[in-house]
Protein backbone atom coordinates (compact mmCIF):
# COMPACT_ATOMS: atom_id res chain seq x y z
CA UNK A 1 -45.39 98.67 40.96
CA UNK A 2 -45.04 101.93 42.71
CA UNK A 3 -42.04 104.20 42.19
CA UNK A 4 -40.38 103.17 45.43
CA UNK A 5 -40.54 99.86 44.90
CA UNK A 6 -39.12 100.54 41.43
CA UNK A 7 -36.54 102.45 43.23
CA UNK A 8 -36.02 99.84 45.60
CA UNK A 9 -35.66 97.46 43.39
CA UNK A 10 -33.07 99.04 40.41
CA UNK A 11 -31.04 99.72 43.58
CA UNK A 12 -30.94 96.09 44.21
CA UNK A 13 -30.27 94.87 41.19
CA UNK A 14 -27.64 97.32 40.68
CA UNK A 15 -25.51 96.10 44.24
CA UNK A 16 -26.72 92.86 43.06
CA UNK A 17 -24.58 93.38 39.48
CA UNK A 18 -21.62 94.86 40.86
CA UNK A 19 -21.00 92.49 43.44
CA UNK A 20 -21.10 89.77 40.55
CA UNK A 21 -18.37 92.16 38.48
CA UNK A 22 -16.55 92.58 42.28
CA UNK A 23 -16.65 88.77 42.39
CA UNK A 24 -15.06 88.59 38.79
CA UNK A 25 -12.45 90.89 39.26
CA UNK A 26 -11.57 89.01 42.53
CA UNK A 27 -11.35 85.55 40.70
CA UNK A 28 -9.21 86.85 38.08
CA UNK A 29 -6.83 88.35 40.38
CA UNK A 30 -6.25 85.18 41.88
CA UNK A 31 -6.13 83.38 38.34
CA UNK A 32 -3.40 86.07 37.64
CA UNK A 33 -1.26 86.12 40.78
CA UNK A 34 -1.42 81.77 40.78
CA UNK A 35 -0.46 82.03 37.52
CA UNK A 36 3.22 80.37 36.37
CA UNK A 37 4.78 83.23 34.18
CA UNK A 38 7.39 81.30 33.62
CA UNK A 39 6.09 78.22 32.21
CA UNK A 40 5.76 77.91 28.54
CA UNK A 41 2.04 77.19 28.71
CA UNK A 42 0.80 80.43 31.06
CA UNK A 43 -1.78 81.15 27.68
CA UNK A 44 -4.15 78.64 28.72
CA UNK A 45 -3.93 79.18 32.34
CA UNK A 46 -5.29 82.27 32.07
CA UNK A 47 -7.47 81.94 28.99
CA UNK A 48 -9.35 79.23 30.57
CA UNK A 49 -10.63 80.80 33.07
CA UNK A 50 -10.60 84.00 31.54
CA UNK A 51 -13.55 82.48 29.65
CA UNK A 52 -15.23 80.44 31.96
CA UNK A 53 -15.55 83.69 34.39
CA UNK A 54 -16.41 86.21 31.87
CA UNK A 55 -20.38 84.72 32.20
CA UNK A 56 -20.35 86.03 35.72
CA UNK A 57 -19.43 89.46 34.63
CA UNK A 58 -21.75 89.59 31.93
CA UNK A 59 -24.36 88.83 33.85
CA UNK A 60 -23.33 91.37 36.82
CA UNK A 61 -23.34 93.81 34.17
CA UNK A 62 -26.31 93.38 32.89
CA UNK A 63 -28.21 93.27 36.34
CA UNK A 64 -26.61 96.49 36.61
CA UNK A 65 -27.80 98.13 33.10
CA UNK A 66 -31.39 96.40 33.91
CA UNK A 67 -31.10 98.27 37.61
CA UNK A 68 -29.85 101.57 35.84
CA UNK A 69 -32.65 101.64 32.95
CA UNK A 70 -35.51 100.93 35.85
CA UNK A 71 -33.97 103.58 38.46
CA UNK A 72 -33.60 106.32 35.61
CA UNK A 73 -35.62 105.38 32.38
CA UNK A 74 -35.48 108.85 30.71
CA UNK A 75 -31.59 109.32 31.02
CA UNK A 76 -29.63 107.61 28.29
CA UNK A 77 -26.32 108.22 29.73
CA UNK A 78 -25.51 107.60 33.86
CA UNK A 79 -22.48 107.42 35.23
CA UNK A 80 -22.97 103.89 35.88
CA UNK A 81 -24.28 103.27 32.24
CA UNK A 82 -21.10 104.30 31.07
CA UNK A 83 -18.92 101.75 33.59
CA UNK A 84 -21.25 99.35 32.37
CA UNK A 85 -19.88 100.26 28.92
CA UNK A 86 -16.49 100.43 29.08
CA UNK A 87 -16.03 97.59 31.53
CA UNK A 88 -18.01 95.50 28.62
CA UNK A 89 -16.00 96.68 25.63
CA UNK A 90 -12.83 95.78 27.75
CA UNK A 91 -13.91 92.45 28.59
CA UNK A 92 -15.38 91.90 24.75
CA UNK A 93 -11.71 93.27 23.80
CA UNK A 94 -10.14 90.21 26.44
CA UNK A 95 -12.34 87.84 24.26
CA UNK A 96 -10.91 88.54 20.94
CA UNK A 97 -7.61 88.44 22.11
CA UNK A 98 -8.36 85.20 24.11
CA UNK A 99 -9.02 83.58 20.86
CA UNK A 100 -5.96 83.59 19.14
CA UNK A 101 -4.30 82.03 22.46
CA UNK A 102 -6.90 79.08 22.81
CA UNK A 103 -5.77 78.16 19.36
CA UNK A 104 -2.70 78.41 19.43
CA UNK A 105 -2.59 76.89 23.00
CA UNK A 106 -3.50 73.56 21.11
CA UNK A 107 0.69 72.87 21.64
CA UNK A 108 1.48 73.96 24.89
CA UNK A 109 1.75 70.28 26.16
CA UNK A 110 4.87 69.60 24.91
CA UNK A 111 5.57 66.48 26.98
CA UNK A 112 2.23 65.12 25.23
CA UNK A 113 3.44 66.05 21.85
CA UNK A 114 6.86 64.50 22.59
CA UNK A 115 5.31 61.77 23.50
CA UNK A 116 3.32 61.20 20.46
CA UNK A 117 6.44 61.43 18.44
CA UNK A 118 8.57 59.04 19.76
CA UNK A 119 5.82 56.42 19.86
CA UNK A 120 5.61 56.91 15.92
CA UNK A 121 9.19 56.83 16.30
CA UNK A 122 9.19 53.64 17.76
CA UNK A 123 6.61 52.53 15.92
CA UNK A 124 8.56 52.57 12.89
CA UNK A 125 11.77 51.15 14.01
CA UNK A 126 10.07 48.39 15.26
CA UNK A 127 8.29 47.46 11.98
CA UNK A 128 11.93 48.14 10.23
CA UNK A 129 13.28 45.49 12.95
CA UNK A 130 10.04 43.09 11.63
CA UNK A 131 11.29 43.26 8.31
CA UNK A 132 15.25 42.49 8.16
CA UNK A 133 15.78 39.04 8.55
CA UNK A 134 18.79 38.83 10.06
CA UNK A 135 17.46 40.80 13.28
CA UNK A 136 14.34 38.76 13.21
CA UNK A 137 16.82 35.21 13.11
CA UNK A 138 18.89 37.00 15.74
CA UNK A 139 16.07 37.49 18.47
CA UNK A 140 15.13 33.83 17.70
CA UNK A 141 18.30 32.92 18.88
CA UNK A 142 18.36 34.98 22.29
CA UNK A 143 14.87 33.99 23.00
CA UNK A 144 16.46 29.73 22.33
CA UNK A 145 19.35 30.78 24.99
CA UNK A 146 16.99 32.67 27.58
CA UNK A 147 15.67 29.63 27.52
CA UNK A 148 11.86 31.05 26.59
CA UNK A 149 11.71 27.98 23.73
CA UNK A 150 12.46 24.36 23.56
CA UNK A 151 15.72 22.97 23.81
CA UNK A 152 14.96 21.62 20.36
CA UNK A 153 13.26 24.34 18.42
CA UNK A 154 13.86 24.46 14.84
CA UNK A 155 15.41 27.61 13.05
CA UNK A 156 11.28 28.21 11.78
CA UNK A 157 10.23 28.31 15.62
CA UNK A 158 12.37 30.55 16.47
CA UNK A 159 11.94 33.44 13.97
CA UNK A 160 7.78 32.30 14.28
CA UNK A 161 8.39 33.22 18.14
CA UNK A 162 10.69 35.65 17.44
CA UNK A 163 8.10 37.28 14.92
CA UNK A 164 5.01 36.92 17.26
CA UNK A 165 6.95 38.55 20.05
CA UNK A 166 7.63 41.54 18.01
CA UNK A 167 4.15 41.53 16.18
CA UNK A 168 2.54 41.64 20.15
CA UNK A 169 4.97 44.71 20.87
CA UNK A 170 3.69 47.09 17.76
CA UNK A 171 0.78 46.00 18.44
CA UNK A 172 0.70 47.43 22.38
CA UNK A 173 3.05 50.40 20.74
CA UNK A 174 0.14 50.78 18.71
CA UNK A 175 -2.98 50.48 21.15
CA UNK A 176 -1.16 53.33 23.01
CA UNK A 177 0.06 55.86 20.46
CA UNK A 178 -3.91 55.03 19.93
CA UNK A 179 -5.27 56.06 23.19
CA UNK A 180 -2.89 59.47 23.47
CA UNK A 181 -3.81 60.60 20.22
CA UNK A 182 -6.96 60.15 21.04
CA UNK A 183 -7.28 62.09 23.99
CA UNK A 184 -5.35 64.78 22.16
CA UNK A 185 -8.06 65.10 19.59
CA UNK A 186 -10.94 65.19 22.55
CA UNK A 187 -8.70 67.48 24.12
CA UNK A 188 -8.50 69.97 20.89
CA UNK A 189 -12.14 69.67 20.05
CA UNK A 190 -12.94 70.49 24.13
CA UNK A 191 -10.63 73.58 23.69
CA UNK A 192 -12.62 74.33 20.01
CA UNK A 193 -16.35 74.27 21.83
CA UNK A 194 -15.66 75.32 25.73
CA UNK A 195 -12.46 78.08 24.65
CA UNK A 196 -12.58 79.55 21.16
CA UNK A 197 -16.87 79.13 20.64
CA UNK A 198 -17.30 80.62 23.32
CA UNK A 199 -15.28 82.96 23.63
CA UNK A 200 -16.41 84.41 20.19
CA UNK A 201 -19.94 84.16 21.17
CA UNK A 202 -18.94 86.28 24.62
CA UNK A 203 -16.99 88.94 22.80
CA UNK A 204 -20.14 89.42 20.31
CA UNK A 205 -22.73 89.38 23.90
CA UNK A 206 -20.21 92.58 25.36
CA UNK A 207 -20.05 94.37 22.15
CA UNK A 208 -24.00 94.21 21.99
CA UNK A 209 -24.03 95.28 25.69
CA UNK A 210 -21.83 98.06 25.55
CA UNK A 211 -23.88 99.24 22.66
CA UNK A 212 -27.17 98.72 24.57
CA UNK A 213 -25.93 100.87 27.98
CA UNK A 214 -25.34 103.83 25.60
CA UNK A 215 -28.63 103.80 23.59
């Protein structure tokens, strides 16, 4: 390759990087200024895609660093090598701190927790409801006037009904404190992998390239 087309292309590849850090800087903006400040969850609203966008600009970066080390091989430090730099140790400092948020954004549904709680709340005062006697009798005996058992059950058919009508209810209480908890855990293990992983790995890929656009 002659040294125009090696001109040619570092100056490519350095337009090409900077319009991928243009495009990032862009996207945040509009993650920042759609952004609810005063919700109690902002943290993962901007975390999020904080980390899902911060690929673009390390790849912009780099296209640029590749375009600067082609267009001037001898020169350690350009103008642009330095940008490259600082913009990297800023976004590898945006990393570290977006760790600490993912985790602790693990609570910032609080309608979800809420929920959680007052199904093992109700959980439980149902079960206390299946064990006292007197309550279990007592259903027996509205379920007899509602009509919902025969005109001539005995006192054992209605606390049997009684007790299999509150035995069914736990156990749909149960299915669905099931189902929400479980989605919480995918939920936290999602955030684990896609937010805090990552975003780790990221802020170690920035330091390295900040480190490499100075050497």
């Amino acid at each position: 390759m002659t040294g125009t087309e090696t001109g040619r292309l570092a100056s490519l590849l350095r337009w090409l990087g900077l319009t991928m850090v243009l495009v990032l800087v862009l996207q945040m903006a509009a993650v920042l200024v759609g952004s609810d400040w005063s919700a109690e969850a902002t943290s993962p609203q901007i975390t999020g895609p904080l980390v899902a966008l911060a690929p673009l600009g390390f790849i912009g970066l780099l296209t640029c660093l590749i375009g600067s080390r082609l267009e001037n091989p001898q020169q350690q430090v350009t103008p642009l090598r330095a940008v490259v730099c600082v913009l990297s140790a800023l976004l590898a400092i945006g990393m570290l701190v977006a760790v600490p948020m993912s985790l602790s954004s693990g609570a910032g549904d609080l309608s979800q927790a809420q929920n959680i709680e007052q199904g093992r709340a109700a959980m439980k005062e149902a079960r206390a409801f299946r064990d006292n006697p007197e309550q279990v009798a007592s259903l027996g005996e509205q379920l007899a006037q509602a009509g919902q058992l025969a005109a001539d059950a005995s006192k054992d058919d209605k606390q049997r009904a009684a007790e299999t009508m509150i035995d069914e209810q736990i156990s749909q209480m149960a299915t669905q404190l099931k189902r929400v908890e479980s989605q919480k855990n995918r939920e936290s293990r999602q955030r684990l992998i896609g937010g805090t992983a990552t975003a780790v790995v990221l802020a170690i890929a920035f330091v390295l390239l900040a480190l490499t656009a100075v050497i």
